[in-house]
Protein backbone atom coordinates (compact mmCIF):
# COMPACT_ATOMS: atom_id res chain seq x y z
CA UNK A 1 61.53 -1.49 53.10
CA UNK A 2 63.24 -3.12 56.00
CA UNK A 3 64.35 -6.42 56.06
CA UNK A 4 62.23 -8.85 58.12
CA UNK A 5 63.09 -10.27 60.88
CA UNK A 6 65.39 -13.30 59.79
CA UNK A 7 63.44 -17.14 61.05
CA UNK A 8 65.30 -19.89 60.80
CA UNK A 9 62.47 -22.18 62.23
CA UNK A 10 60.60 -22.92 58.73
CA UNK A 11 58.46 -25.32 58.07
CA UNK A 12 59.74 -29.03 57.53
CA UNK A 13 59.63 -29.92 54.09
CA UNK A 14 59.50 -33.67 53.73
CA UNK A 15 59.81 -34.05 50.39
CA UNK A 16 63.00 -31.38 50.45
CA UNK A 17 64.46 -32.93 53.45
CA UNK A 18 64.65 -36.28 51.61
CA UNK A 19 66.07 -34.33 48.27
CA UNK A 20 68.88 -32.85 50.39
CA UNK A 21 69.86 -35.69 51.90
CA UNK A 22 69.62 -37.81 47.99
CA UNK A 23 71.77 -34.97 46.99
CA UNK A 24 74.24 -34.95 49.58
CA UNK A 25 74.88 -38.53 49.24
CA UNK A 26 75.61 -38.09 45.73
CA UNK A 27 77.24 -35.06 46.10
CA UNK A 28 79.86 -36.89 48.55
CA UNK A 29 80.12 -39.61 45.53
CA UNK A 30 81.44 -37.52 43.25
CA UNK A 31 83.98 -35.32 45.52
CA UNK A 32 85.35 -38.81 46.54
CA UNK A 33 85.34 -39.46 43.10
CA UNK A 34 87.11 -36.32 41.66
CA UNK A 35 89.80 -36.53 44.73
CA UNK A 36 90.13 -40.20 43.41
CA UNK A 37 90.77 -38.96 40.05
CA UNK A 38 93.12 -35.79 41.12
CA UNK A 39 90.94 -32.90 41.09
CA UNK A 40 89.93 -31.28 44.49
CA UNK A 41 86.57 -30.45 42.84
CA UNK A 42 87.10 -26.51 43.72
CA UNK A 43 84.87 -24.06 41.87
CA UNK A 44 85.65 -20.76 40.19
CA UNK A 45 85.04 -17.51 42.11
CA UNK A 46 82.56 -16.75 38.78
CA UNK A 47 80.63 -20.39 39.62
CA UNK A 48 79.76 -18.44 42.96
CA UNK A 49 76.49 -16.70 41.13
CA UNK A 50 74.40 -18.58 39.05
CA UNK A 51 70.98 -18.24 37.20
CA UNK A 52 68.48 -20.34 38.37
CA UNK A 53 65.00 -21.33 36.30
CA UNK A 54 62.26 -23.59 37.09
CA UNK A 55 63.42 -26.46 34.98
CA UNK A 56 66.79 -26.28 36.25
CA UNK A 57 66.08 -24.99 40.54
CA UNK A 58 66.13 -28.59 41.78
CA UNK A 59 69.22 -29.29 40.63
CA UNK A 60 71.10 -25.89 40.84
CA UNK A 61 69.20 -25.14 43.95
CA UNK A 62 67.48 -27.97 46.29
CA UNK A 63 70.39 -30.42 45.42
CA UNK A 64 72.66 -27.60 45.57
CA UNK A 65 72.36 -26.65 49.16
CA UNK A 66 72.65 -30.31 50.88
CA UNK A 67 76.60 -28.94 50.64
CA UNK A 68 75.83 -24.98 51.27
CA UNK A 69 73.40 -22.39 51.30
CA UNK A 70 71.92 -20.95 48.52
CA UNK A 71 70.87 -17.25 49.00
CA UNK A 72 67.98 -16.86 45.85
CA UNK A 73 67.44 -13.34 44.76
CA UNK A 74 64.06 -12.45 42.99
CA UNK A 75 64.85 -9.59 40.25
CA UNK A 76 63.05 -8.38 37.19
CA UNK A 77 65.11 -6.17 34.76
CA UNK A 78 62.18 -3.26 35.82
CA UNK A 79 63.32 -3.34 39.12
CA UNK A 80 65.26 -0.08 39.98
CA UNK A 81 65.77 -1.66 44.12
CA UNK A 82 66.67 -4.79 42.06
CA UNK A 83 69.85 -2.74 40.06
CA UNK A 84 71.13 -1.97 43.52
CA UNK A 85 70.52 -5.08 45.69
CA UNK A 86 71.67 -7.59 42.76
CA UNK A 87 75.70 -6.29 42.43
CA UNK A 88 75.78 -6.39 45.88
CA UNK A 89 74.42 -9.91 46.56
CA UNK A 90 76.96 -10.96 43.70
CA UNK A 91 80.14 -9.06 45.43
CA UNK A 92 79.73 -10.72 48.84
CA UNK A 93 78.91 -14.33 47.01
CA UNK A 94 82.39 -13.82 45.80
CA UNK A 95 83.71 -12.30 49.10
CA UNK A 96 82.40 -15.35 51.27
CA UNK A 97 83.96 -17.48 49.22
CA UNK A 98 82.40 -20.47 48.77
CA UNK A 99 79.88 -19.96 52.39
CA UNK A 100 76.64 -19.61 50.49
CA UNK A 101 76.36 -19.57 46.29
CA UNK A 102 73.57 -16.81 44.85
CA UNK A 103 71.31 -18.58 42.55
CA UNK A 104 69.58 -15.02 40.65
CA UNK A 105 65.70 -15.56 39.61
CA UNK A 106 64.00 -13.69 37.12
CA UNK A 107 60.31 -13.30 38.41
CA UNK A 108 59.20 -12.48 34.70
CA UNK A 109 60.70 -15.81 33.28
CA UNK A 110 60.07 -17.63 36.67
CA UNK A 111 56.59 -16.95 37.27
CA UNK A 112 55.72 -20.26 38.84
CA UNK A 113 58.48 -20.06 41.64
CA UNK A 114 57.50 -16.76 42.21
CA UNK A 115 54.39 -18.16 43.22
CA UNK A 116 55.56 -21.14 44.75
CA UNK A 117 57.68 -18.67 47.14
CA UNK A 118 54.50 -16.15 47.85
CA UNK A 119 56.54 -13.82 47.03
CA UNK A 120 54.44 -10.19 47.05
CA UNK A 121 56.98 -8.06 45.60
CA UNK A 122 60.86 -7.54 44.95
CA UNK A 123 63.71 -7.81 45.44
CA UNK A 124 63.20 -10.49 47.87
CA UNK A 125 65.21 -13.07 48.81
CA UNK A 126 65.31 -16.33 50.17
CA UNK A 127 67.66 -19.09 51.31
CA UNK A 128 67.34 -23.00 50.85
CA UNK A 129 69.73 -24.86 52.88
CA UNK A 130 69.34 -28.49 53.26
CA UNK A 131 66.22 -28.51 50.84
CA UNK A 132 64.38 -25.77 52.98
CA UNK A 133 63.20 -22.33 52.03
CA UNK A 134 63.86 -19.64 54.68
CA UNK A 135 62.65 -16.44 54.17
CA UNK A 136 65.82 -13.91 54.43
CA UNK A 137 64.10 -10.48 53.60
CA UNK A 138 62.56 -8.28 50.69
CA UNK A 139 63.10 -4.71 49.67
CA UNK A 140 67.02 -3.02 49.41
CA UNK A 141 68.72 -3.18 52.95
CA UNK A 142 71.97 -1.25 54.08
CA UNK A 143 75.12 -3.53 53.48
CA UNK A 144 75.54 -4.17 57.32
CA UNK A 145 72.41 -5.78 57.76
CA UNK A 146 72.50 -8.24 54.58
CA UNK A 147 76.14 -9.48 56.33
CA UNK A 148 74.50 -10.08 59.90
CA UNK A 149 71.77 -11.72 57.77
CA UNK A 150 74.21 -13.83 55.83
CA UNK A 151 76.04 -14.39 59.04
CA UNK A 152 73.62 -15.88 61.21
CA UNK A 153 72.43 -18.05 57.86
CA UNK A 154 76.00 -19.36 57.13
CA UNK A 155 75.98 -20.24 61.02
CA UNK A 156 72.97 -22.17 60.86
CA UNK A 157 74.07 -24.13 58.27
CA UNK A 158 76.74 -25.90 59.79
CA UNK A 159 75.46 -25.80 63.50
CA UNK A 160 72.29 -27.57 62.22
CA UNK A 161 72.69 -29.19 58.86
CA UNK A 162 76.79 -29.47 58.90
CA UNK A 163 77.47 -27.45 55.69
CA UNK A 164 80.59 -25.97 55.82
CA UNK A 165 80.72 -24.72 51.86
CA UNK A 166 82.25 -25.46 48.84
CA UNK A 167 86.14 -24.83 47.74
CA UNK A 168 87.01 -22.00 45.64
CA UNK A 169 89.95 -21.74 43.63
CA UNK A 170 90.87 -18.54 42.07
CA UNK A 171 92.45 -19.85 39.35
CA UNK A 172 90.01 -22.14 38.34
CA UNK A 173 88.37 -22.00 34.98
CA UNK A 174 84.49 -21.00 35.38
CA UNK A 175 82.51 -24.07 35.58
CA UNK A 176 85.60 -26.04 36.62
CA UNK A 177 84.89 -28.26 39.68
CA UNK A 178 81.09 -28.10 39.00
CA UNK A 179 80.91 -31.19 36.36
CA UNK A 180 82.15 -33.81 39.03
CA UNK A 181 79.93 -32.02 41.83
CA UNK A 182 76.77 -32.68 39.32
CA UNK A 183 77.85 -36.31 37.94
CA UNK A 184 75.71 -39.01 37.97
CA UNK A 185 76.00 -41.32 40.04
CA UNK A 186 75.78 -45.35 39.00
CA UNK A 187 71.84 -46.22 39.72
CA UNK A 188 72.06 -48.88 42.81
CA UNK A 189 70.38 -51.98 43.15
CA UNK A 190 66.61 -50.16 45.03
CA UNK A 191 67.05 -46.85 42.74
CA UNK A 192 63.58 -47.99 41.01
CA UNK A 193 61.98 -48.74 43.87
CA UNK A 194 62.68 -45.61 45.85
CA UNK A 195 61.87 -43.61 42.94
CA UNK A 196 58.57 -44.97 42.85
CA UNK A 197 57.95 -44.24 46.17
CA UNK A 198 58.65 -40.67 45.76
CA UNK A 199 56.43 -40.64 42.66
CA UNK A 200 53.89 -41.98 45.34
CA UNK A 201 54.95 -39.18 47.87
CA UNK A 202 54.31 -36.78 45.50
CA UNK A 203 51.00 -37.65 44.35
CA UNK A 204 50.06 -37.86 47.79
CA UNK A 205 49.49 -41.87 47.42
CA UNK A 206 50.84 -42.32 51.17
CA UNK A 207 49.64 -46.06 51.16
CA UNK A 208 52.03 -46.69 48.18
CA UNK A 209 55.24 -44.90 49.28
CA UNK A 210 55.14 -47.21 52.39
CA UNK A 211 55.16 -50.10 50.88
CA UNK A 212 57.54 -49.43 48.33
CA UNK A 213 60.04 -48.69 51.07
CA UNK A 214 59.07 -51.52 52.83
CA UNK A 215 59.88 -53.24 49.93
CA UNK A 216 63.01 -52.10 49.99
CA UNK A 217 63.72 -52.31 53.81
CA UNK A 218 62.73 -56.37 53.31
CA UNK A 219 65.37 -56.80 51.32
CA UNK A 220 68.23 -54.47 52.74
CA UNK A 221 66.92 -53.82 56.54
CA UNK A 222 69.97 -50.87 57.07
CA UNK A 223 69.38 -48.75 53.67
CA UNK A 224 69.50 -45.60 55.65
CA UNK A 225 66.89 -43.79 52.25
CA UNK A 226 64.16 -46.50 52.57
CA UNK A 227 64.14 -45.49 56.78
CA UNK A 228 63.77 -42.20 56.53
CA UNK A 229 61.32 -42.26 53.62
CA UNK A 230 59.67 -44.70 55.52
CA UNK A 231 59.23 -42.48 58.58
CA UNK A 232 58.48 -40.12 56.31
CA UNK A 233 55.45 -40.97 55.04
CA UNK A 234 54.28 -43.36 57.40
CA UNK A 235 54.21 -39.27 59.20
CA UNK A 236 51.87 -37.74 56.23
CA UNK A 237 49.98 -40.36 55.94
CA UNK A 238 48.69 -39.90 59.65
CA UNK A 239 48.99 -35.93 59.72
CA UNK A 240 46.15 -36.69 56.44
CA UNK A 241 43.15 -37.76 58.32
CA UNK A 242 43.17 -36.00 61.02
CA UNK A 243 41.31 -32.71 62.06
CA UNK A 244 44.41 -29.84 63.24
CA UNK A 245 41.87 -27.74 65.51
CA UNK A 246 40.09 -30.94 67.24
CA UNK A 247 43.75 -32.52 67.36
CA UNK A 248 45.38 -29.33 69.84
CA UNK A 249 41.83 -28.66 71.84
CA UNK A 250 42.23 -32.75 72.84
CA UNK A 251 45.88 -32.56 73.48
CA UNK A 252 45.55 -29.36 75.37
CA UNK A 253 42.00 -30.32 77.48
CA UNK A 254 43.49 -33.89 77.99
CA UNK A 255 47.42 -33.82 79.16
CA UNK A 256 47.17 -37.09 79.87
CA UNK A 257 45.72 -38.85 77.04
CA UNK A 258 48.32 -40.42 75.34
CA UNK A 259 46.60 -41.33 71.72
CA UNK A 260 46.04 -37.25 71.56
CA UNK A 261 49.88 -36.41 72.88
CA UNK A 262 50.99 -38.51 69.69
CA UNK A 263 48.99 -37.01 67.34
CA UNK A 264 49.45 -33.43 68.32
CA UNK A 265 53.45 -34.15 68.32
CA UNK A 266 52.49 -35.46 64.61
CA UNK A 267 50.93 -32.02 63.34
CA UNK A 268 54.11 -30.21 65.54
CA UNK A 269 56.83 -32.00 63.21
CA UNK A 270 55.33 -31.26 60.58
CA UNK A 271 54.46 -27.35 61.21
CA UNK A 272 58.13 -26.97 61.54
CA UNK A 273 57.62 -26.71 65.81
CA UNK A 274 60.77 -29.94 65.74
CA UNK A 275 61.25 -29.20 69.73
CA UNK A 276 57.69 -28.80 70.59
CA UNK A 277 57.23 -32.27 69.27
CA UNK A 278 60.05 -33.42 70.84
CA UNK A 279 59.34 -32.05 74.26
CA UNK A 280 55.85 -33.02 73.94
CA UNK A 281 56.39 -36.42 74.29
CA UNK A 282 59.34 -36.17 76.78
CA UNK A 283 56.89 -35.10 78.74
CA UNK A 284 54.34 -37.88 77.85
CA UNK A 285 56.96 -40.31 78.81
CA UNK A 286 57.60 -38.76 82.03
CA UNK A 287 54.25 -38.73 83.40
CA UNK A 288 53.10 -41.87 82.34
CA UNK A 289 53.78 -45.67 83.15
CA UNK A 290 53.41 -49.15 81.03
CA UNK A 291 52.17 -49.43 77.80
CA UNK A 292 51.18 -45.93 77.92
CA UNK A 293 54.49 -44.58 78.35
CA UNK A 294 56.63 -47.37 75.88
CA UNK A 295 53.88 -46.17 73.70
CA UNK A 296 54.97 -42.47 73.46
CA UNK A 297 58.86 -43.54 73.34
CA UNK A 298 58.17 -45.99 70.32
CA UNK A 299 56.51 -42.99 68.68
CA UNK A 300 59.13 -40.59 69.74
CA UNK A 301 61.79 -42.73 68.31
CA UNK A 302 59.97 -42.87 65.18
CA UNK A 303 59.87 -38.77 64.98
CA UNK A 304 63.47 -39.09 65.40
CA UNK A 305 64.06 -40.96 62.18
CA UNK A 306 62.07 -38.82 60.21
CA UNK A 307 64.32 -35.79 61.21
CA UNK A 308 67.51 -37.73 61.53
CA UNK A 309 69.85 -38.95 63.92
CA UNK A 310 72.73 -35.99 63.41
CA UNK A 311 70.59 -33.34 63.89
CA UNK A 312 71.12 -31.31 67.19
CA UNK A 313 67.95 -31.15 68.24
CA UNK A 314 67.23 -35.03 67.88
CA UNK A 315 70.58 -35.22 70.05
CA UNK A 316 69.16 -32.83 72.63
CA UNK A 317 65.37 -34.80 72.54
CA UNK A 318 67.50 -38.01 73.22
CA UNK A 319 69.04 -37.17 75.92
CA UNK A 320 66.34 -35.86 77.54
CA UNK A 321 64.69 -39.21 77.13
CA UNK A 322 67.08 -40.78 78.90
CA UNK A 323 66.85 -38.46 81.39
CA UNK A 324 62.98 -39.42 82.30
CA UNK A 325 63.85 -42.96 81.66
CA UNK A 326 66.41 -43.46 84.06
């Protein structure tokens, strides 16, 4: 089988959007800390492929690939495509050195992510970067193609998320450097707090998440986790009552209503369409006046902070903004 086409779009993944940028906080911690202490924090060429299970994927996965992309490749020992695909995968882990690790997944001990991933048969593989899953492709491919693949992954990575990999160090014992990447870090003064509200996130208790961050936010206004987790599910918990196929035939019969603009732009950000929400409400802005129109830039700000301020295409929304405002 050919590989499929390659998206990079995905869907946005609150939840892994907010574990990425949890783990690339505390990834940053402990590099500081190991430079602190004299160790560079480089990783052996053999630390490059790892074996990844469902107890351990958020760690050796989603928190993983807030610093680089993880290429995860779906293998049973049955699988004759698998006994070619696999050595290869591990040979260019080792020959990009340090651009994307391979986490390997055994679909017969794994059953649950191999659910979790749809995945229909193997080898397939995936990517996560930044707490994402983006299909790569499934079935062998010809070496050529898996490098254009990797390519234009590693390249998305740091255009849109700023991961530029991990050090390697050829001499480095295996497993050396990966201790201080996984160290705890000291629990902070909200830690309980924003834990419960992702307990609330996750058991879709929307009302509760919000005000445990605004909890938070009341008592430190510029903790940069409580505002996006905020935004976050201040987001789901309007995306939850409202009807997707009524919600685009209003928006699209009634350009000018601004209540439906808002909510389609809702159900766009979170579908993964980040520039059709954007430009949705550009355009609200621009053809509208007063309330109306502060109306759609209050919410467009807000859409913002749930994707982030260094993101590219939050840059790109804001300046066209400005460019309707003024």
């Amino acid at each position: 089988m050919q590989p499929r086409n390659m998206s990079m779009s995905g869907v946005v993944d609150l939840a892994a959007v907010k574990a990425a940028g949890d783990a690339r906080q505390k990834a940053e911690q402990a590099r500081a800390e190991a430079v602190r202490q004299g160790d560079s924090g480089a990783v052996s060429p053999a630390s490059l492929v790892i074996d990844a299970d469902e107890a351990g994927f958020e760690r050796d996965v989603i928190q993983r690939s807030a610093e680089v992309p993880v290429v995860i490749d779906f293998w049973a020992e049955w699988c004759e495509p698998c006994k070619q695909l696999s050595p290869l995968l591990e040979r260019l882990a080792v020959e990009y050195n340090g651009r994307f690790v391979l986490a390997k997944v055994d679909v017969d001990a794994n059953q649950m992510l191999m659910q979790q991933f749809g995945i229909q048969g193997i080898p397939a593989v995936f990517a996560v970067v930044a707490g994402q899953a983006l299909p790569l492709f499934q079935g062998a491919a010809p070496e050529d193609q898996i490098r254009q693949t990797l390519d234009q992954l590693i390249q998305v990575g740091e255009e849109r998320f700023g991961l530029t990999g991990i050090a390697v160090d050829a001499e480095a014992a295996p497993g050396a450097g990966d201790e201080e990447a996984a160290a705890e870090v000291p629990a902070g003064p909200y830690d309980a707090l924003l834990e419960a509200a992702v307990e609330a996130l996750d058991a879709n208790d929307f009302g509760g998440a919000i005000q445990a961050y605004k909890n938070v936010l009341s008592d430190d206004p510029g903790n940069e986790e409580a505002k996006l987790g905020l935004a976050q599910a201040e987001l789901l918990a309007r995306v939850q009552k409202l009807d997707p196929q009524q919600v685009r035939k209003d928006a699209a019969d009634s350009p000018a209503d601004v209540p439906a603009q808002l909510a389609a732009a809702d159900l766009d950000l979170v579908g993964g369409h980040v520039e059709d929400a954007f430009g949705r409400l550009v355009t609200t802005v621009q053809r509208t006046a007063g309330d109306d129109r502060e109306a759609a830039r209050v919410h467009l700000l807000g859409l913002f902070e749930v994707i982030g301020s260094d993101d590219p295409r939050v840059t790109s929304a804001r300046s066209a903004l400005a460019r309707v405002l003024f």
